[in-house]
N, C-alpha and C. Protein backbone atom coordinates (compact mmCIF):
# COMPACT_ATOMS: atom_id res chain seq x y z
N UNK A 1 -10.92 38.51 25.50
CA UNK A 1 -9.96 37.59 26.10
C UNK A 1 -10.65 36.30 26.51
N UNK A 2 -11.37 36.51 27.24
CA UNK A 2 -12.57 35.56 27.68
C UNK A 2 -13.23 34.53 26.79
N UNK A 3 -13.28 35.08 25.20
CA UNK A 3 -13.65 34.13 24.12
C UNK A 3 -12.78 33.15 23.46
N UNK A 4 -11.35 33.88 23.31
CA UNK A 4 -10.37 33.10 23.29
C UNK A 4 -10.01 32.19 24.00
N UNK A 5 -9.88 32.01 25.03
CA UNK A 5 -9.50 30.73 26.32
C UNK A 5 -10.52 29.92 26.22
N UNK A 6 -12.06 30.47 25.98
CA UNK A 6 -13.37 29.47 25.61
C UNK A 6 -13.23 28.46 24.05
N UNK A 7 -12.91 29.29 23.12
CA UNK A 7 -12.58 28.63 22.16
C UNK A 7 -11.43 27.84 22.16
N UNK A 8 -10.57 28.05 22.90
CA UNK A 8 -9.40 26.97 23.55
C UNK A 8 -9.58 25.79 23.53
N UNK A 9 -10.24 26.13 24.32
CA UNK A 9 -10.63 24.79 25.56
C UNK A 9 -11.94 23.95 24.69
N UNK A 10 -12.38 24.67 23.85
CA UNK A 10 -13.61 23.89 22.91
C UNK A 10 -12.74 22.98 21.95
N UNK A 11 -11.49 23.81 21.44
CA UNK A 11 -11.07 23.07 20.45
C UNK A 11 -10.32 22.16 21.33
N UNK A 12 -9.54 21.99 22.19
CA UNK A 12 -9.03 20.92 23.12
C UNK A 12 -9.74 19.74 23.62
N UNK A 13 -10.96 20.22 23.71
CA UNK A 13 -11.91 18.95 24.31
C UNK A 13 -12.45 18.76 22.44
N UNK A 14 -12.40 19.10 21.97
CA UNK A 14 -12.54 18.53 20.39
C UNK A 14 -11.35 17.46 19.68
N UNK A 15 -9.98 17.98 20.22
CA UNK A 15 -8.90 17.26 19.63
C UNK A 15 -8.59 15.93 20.52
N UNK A 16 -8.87 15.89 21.57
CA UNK A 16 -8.73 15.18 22.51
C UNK A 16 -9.89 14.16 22.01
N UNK A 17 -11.09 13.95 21.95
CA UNK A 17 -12.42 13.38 21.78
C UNK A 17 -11.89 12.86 20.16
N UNK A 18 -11.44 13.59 18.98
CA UNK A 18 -10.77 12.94 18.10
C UNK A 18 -9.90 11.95 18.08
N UNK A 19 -8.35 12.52 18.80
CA UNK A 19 -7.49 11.35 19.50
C UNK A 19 -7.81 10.10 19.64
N UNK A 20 -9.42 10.05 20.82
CA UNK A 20 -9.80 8.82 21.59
C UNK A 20 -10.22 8.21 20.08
N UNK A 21 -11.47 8.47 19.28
CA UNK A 21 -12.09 8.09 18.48
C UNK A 21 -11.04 7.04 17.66
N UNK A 22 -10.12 7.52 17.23
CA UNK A 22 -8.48 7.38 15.92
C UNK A 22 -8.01 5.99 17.02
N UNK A 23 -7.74 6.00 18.04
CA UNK A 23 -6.77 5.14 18.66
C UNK A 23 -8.62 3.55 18.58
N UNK A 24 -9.17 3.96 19.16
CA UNK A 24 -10.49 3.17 19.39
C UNK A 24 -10.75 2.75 17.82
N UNK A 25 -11.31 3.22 17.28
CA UNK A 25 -11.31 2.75 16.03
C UNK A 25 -10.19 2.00 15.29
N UNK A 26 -9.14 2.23 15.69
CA UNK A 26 -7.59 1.67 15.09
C UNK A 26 -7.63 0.16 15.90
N UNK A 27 -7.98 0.27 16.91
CA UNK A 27 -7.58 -1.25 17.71
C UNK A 27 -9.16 -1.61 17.18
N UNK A 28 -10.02 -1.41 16.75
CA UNK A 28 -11.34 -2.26 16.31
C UNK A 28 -11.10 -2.94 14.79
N UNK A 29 -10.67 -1.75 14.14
CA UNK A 29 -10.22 -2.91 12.94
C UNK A 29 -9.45 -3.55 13.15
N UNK A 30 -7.89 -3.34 14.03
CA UNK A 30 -7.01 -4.47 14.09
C UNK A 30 -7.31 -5.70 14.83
N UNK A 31 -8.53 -5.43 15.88
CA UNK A 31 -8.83 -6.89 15.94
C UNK A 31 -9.63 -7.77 15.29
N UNK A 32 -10.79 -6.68 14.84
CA UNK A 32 -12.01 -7.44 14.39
C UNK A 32 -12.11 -7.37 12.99
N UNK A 33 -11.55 -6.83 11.76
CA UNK A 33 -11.11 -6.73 10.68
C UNK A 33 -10.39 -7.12 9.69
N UNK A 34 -9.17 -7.16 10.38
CA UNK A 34 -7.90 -7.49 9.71
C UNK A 34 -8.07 -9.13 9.59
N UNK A 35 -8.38 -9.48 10.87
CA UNK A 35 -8.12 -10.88 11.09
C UNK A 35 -9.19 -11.56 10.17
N UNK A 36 -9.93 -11.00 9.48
CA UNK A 36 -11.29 -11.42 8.46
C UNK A 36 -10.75 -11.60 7.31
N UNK A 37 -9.69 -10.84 6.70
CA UNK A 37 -9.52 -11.29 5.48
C UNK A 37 -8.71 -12.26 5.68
N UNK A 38 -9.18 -13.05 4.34
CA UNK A 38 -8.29 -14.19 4.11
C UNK A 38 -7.07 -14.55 3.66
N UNK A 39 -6.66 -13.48 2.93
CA UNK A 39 -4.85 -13.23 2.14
C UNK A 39 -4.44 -12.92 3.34
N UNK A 40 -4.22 -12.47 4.37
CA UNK A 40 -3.59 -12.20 5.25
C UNK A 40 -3.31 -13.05 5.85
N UNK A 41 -1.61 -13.28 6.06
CA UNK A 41 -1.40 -14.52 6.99
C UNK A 41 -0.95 -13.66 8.54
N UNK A 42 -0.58 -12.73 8.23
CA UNK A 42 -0.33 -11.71 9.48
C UNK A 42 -1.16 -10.33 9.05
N UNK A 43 -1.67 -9.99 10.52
CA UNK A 43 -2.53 -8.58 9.86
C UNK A 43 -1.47 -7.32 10.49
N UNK A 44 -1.62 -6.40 9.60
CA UNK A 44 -0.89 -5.16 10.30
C UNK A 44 -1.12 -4.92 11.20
N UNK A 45 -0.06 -4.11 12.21
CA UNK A 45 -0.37 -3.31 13.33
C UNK A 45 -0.99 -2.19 13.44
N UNK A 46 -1.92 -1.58 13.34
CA UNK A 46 -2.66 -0.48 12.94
C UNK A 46 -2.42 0.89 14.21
N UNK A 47 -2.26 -0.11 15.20
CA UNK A 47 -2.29 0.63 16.67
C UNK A 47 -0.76 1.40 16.58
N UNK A 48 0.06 0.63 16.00
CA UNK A 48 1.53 0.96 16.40
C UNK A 48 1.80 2.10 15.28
N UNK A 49 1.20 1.24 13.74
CA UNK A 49 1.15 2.67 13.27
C UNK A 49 0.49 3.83 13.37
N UNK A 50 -0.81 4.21 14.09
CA UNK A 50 -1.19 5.57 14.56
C UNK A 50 -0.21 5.65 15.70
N UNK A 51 0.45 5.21 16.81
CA UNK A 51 1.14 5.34 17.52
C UNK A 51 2.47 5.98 17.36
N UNK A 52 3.45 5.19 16.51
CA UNK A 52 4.14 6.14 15.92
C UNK A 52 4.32 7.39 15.16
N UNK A 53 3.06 7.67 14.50
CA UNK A 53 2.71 8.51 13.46
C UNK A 53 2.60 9.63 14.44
N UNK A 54 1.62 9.56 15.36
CA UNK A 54 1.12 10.47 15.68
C UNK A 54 2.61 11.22 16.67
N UNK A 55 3.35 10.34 17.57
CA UNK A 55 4.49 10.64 18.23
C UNK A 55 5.52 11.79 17.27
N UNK A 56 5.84 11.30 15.89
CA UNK A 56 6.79 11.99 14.96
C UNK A 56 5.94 13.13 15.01
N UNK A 57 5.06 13.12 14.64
CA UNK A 57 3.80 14.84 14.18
C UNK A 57 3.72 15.40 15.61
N UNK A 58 3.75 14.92 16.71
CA UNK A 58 3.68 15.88 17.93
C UNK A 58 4.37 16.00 18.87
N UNK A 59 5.56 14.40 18.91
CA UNK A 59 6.60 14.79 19.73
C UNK A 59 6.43 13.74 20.83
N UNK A 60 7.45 13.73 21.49
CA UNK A 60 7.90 12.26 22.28
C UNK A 60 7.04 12.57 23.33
N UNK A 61 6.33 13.62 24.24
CA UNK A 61 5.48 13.74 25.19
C UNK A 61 3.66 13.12 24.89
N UNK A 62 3.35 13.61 24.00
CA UNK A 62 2.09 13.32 23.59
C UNK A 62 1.99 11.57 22.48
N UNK A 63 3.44 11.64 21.94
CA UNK A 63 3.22 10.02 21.75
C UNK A 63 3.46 9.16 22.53
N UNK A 64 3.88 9.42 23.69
CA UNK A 64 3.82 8.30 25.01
C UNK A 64 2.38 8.33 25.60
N UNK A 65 2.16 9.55 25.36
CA UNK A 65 0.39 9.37 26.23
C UNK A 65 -0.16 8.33 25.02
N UNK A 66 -0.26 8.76 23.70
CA UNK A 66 -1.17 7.91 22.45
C UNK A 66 -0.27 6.68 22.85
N UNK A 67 0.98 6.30 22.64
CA UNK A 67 1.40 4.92 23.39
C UNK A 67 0.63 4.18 24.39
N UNK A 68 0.78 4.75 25.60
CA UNK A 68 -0.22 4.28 26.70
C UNK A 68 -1.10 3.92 26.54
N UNK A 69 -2.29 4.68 25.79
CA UNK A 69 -3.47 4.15 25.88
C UNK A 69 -4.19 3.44 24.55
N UNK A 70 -2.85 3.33 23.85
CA UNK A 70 -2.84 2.18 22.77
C UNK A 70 -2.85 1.04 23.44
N UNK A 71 -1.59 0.83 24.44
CA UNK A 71 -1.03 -0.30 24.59
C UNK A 71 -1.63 -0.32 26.09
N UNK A 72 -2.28 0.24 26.66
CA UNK A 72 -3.76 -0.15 27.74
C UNK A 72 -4.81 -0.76 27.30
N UNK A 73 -5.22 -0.53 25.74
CA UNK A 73 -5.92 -1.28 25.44
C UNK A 73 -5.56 -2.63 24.91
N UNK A 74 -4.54 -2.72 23.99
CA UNK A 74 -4.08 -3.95 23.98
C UNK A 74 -3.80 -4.88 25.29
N UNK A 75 -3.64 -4.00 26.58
CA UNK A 75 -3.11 -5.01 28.05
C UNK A 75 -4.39 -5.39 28.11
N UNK A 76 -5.48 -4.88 28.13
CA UNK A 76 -6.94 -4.99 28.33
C UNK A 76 -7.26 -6.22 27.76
N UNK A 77 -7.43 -6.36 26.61
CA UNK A 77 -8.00 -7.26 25.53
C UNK A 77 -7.51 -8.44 25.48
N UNK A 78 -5.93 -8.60 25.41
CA UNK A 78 -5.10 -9.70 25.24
C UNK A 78 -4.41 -10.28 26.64
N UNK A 79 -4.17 -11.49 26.35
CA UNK A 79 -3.67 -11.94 27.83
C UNK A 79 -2.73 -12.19 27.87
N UNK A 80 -2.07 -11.89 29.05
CA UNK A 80 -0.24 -11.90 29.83
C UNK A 80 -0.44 -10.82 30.48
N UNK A 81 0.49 -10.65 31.18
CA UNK A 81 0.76 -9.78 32.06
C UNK A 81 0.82 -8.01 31.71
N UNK A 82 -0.21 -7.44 32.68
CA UNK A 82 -0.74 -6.15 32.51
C UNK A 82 0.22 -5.26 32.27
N UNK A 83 0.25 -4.92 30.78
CA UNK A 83 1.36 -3.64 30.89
C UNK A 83 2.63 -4.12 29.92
N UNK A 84 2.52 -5.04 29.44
CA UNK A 84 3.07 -5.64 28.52
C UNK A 84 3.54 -4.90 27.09
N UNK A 85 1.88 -4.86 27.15
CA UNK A 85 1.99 -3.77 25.63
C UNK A 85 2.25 -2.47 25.67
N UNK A 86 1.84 -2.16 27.06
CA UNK A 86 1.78 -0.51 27.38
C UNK A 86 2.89 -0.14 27.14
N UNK A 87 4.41 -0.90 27.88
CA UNK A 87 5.83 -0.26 28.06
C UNK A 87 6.16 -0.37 26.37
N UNK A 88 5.99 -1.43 25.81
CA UNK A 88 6.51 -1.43 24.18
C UNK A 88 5.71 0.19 23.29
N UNK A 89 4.49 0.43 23.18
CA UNK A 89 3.64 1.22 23.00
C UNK A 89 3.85 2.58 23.48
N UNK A 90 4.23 2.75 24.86
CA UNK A 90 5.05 3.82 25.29
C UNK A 90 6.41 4.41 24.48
N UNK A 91 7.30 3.30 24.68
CA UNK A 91 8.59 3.48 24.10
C UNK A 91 8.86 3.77 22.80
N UNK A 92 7.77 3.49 22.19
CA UNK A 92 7.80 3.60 20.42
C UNK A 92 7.52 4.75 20.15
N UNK A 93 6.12 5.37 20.91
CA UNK A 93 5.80 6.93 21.28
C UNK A 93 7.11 7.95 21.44
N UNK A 94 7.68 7.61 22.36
CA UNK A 94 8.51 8.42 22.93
C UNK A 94 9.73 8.39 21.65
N UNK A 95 9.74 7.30 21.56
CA UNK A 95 11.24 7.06 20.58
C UNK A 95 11.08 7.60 19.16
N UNK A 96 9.82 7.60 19.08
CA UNK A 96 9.91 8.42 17.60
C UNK A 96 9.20 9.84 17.65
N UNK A 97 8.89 10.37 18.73
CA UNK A 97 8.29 11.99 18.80
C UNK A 97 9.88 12.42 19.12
N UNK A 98 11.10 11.55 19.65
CA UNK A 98 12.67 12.40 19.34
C UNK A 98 12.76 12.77 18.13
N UNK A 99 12.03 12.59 16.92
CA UNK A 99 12.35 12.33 15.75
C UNK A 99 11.05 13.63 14.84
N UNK A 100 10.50 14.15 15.43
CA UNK A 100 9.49 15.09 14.75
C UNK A 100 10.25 16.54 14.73
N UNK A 101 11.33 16.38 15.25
CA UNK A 101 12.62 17.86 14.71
C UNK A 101 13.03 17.84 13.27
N UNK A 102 12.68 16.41 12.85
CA UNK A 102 13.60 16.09 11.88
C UNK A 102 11.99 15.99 10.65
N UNK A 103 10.90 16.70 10.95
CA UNK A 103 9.37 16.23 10.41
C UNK A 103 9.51 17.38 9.44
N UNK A 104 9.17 16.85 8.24
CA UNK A 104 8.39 17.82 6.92
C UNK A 104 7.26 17.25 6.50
N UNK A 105 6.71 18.45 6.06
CA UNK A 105 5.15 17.78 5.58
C UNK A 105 5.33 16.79 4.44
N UNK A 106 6.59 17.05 3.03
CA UNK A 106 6.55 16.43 1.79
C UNK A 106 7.93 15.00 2.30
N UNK A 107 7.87 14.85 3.78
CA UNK A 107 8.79 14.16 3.74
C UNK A 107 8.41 12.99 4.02
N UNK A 108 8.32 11.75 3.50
CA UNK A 108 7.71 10.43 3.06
C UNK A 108 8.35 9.03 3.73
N UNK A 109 9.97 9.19 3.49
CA UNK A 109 10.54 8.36 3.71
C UNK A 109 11.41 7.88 4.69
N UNK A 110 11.17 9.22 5.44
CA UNK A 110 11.49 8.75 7.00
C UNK A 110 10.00 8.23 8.07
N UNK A 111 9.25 8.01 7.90
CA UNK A 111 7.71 7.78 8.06
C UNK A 111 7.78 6.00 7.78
N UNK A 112 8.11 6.03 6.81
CA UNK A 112 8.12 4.45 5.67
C UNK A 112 9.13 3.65 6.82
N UNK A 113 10.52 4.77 7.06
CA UNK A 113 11.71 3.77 7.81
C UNK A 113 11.37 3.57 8.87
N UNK A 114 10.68 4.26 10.02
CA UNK A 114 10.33 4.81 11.06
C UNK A 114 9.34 2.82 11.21
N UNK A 115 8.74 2.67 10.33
CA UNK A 115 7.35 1.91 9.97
C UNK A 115 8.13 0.60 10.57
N UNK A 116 9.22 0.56 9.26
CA UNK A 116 10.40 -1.21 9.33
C UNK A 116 10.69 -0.85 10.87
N UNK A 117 11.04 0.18 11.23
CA UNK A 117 11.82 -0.23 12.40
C UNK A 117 11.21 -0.51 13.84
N UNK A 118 9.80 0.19 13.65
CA UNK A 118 9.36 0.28 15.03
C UNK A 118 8.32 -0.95 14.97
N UNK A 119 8.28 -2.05 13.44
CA UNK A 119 7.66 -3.09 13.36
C UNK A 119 8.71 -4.20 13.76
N UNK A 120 9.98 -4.15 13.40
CA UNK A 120 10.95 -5.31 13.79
C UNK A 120 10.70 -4.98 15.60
N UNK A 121 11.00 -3.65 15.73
CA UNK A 121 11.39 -3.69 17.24
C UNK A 121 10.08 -4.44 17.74
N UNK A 122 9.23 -4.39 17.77
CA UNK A 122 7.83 -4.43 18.39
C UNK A 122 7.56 -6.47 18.44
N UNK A 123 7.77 -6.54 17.15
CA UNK A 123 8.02 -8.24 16.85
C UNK A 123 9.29 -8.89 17.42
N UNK A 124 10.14 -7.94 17.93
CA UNK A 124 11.56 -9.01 18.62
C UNK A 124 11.15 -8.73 20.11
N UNK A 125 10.61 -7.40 20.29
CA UNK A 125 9.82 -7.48 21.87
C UNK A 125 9.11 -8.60 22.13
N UNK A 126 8.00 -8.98 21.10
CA UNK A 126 7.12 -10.12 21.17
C UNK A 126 7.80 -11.73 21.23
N UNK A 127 8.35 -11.35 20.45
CA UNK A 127 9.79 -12.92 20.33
C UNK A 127 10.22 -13.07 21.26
N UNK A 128 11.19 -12.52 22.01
CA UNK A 128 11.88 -12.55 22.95
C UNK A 128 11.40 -12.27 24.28
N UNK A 129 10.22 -11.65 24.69
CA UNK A 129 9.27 -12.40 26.10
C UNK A 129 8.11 -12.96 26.09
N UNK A 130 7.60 -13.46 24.64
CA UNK A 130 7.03 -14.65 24.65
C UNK A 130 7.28 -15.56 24.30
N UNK A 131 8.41 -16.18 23.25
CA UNK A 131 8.65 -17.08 23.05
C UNK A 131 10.18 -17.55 22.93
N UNK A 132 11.13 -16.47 23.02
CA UNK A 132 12.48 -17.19 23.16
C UNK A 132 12.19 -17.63 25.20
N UNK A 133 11.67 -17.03 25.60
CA UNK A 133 12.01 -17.18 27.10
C UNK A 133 11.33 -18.58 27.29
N UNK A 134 10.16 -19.24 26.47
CA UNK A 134 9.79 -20.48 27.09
C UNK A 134 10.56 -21.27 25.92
N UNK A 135 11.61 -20.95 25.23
CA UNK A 135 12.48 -21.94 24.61
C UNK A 135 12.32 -22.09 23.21
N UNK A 136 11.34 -21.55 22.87
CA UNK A 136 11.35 -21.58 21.07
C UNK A 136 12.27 -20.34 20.58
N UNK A 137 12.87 -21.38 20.07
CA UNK A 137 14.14 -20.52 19.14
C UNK A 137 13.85 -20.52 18.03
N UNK A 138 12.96 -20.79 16.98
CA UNK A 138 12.74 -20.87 15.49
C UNK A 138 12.28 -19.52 15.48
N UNK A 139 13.77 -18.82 15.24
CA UNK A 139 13.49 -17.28 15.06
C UNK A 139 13.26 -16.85 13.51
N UNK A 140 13.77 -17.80 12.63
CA UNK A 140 13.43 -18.12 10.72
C UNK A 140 11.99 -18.05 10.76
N UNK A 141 11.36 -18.63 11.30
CA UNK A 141 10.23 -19.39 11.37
C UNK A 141 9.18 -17.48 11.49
N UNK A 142 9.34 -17.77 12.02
CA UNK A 142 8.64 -16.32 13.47
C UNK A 142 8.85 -14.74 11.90
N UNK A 143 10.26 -15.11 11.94
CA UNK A 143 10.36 -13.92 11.04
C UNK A 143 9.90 -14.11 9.95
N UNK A 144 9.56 -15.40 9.04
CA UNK A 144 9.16 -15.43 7.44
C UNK A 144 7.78 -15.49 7.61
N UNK A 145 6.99 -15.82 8.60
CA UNK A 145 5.59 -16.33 8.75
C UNK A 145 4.72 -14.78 9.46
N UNK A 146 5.90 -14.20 10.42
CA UNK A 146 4.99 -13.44 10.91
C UNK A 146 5.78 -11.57 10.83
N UNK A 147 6.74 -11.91 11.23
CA UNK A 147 7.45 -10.72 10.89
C UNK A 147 7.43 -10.00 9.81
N UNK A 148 8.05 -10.58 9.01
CA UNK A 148 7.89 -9.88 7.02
C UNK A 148 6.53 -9.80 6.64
N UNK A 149 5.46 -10.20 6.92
CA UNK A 149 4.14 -10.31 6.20
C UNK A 149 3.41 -8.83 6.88
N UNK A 150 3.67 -8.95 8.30
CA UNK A 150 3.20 -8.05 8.88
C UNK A 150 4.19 -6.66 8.56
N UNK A 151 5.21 -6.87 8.58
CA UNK A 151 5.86 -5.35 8.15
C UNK A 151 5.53 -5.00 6.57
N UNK A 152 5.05 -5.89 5.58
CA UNK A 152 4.51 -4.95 4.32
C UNK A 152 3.14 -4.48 4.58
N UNK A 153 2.44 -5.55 5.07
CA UNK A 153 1.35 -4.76 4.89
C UNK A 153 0.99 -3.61 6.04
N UNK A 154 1.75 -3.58 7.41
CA UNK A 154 2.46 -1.95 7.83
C UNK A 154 2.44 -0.95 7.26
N UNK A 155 3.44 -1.42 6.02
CA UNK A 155 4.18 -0.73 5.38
C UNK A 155 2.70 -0.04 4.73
N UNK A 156 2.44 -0.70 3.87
CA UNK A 156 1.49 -0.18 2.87
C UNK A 156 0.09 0.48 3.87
N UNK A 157 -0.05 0.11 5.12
CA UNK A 157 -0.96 0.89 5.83
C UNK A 157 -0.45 1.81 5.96
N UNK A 158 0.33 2.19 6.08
CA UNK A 158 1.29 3.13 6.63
C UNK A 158 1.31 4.91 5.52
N UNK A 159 1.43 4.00 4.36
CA UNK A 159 1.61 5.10 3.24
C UNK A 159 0.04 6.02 3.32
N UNK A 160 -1.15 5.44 3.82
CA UNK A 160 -2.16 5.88 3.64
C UNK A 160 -2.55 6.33 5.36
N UNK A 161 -2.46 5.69 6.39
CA UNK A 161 -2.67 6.19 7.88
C UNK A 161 -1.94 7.50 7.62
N UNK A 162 -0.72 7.70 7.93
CA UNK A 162 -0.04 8.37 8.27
C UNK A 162 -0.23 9.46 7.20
N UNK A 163 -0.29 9.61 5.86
CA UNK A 163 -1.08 11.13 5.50
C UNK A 163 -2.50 11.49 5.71
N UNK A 164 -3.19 10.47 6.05
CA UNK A 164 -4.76 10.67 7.24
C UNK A 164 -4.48 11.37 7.87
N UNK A 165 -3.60 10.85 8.67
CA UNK A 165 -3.28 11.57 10.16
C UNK A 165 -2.82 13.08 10.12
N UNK A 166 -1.89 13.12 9.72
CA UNK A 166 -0.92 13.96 8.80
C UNK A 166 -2.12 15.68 8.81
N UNK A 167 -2.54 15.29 7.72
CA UNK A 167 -4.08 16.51 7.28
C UNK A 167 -4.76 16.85 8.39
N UNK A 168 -5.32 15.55 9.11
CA UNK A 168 -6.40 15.65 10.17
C UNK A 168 -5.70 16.42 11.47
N UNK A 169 -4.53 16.11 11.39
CA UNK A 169 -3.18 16.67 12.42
C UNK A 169 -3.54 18.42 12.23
N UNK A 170 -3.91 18.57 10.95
CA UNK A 170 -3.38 20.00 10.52
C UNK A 170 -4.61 21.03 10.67
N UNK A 171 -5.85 19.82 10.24
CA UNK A 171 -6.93 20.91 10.49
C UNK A 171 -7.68 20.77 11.65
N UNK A 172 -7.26 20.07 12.75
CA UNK A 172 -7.36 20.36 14.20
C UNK A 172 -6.37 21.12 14.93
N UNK A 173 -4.98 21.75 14.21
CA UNK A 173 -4.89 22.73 14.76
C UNK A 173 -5.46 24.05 14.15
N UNK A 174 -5.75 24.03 13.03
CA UNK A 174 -6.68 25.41 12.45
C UNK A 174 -7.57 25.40 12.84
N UNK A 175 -8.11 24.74 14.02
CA UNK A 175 -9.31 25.28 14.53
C UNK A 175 -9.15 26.00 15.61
C-alpha cells in the first residue's frame, strides 16, 4: 500500500515539474523566438494555445490553474495593470476544460475551432481595454494586421502543440 501512494506522489511531483517546464518554455519562445522571424508580422500565441489545449484534455479546474500561471507570467513580463492577462488566461482555461466531455483522441476539429475562437476572444479582450477605451477605433486595421495573421499561424501551431500535448498528456498518466 505504502508503495503505491509513494509512486503517486513521485509521479505527481513529475507531472507537475512537466506542466511548469511546457508553460515556461511556451512563453520563452513566444517572446524571444517568434518575434525573430522575419515573415511574421504577428507571432502566435503559444501560451494560449498550451492553455487551451491543456484545459479541453483535463478540464475547466486544472485549465484555470495552467491559465493563471500562463497569464502571471505574461502580468509579470508585460506592462499594464497586474492581472490583466491572468483573468483572460483564466477564463479561456475554464471555458474550454467545459468542453473536454465532448474530447476524443481522433477528434481534430473541435481543437482547430476551439483555436479561432479563443484567438478572436483573446484579441477583442486586447482591443477593447487597450485600445478602443483610449479611442482607437480602427478595428479593420487591428483585425487585418494583427488579428488574422496571428490566428493562422495559431492555427497551424496548433495542429502540432496540441497532439504534443495530447501523447505527452497520455504517457504521464501511464506512469
Amino acid at each position: 500500500m505504502k508503495l503505491k501512494v509513494t509512486k503517486k506522489l513521485k509521479s505527481g511531483k513529475i507531472s507537475i515539474f512537466y506542466h511548469l517546464i511546457i508553460i515556461i518554455l511556451a512563453f520563452l519562445m513566444q517572446v524571444s523566438i517568434f518575434p525573430l522571424i522575419p515573415f511574421f508580422s504577428a507571432t502566435p500565441n503559444l501560451l494560449l494555445i498550451v492553455t487551451f489545449s491543456f484545459g479541453f484534455i483535463h478540464g475547466s479546474v486544472p485549465g484555470m490553474f495552467y491559465g493563471l500561471f500562463a497569464g502571471l507570467l505574461m502580468d509579470l513580463f508585460y506592462s499594464g495593470s497586474f492581472g490583466f492577462y491572468s483573468f483572460i488566461f483564466v477564463f479561456v482555461g475554464y471555458m474550454n476544460g467545459l468542453f473536454s466531455h465532448f474530447y476524443y483522441e481522433e477528434y481534430i476539429t473541435l481543437p482547430v475551432f476551439m483555436c479561432v475562437f479563443n484567438e478572436l476572444l483573446y484579441h477583442i479582450y486586447i482591443y477593447v481595454f487597450r485600445f478602443l477605451i483610449r479611442g482607437k477605433f480602427n478595428i479593420v486595421y487591428y483585425f487585418l494586421h494583427i488579428i488574422f495573421p496571428s490566428i493562422i499561424f495559431s492555427l497551424m501551431l496548433t495542429l502540432l502543440v496540441y497532439r504534443f500535448l495530447f501523447s505527452a498528456s497520455r504517457k504521464m498518466e501511464s506512469l
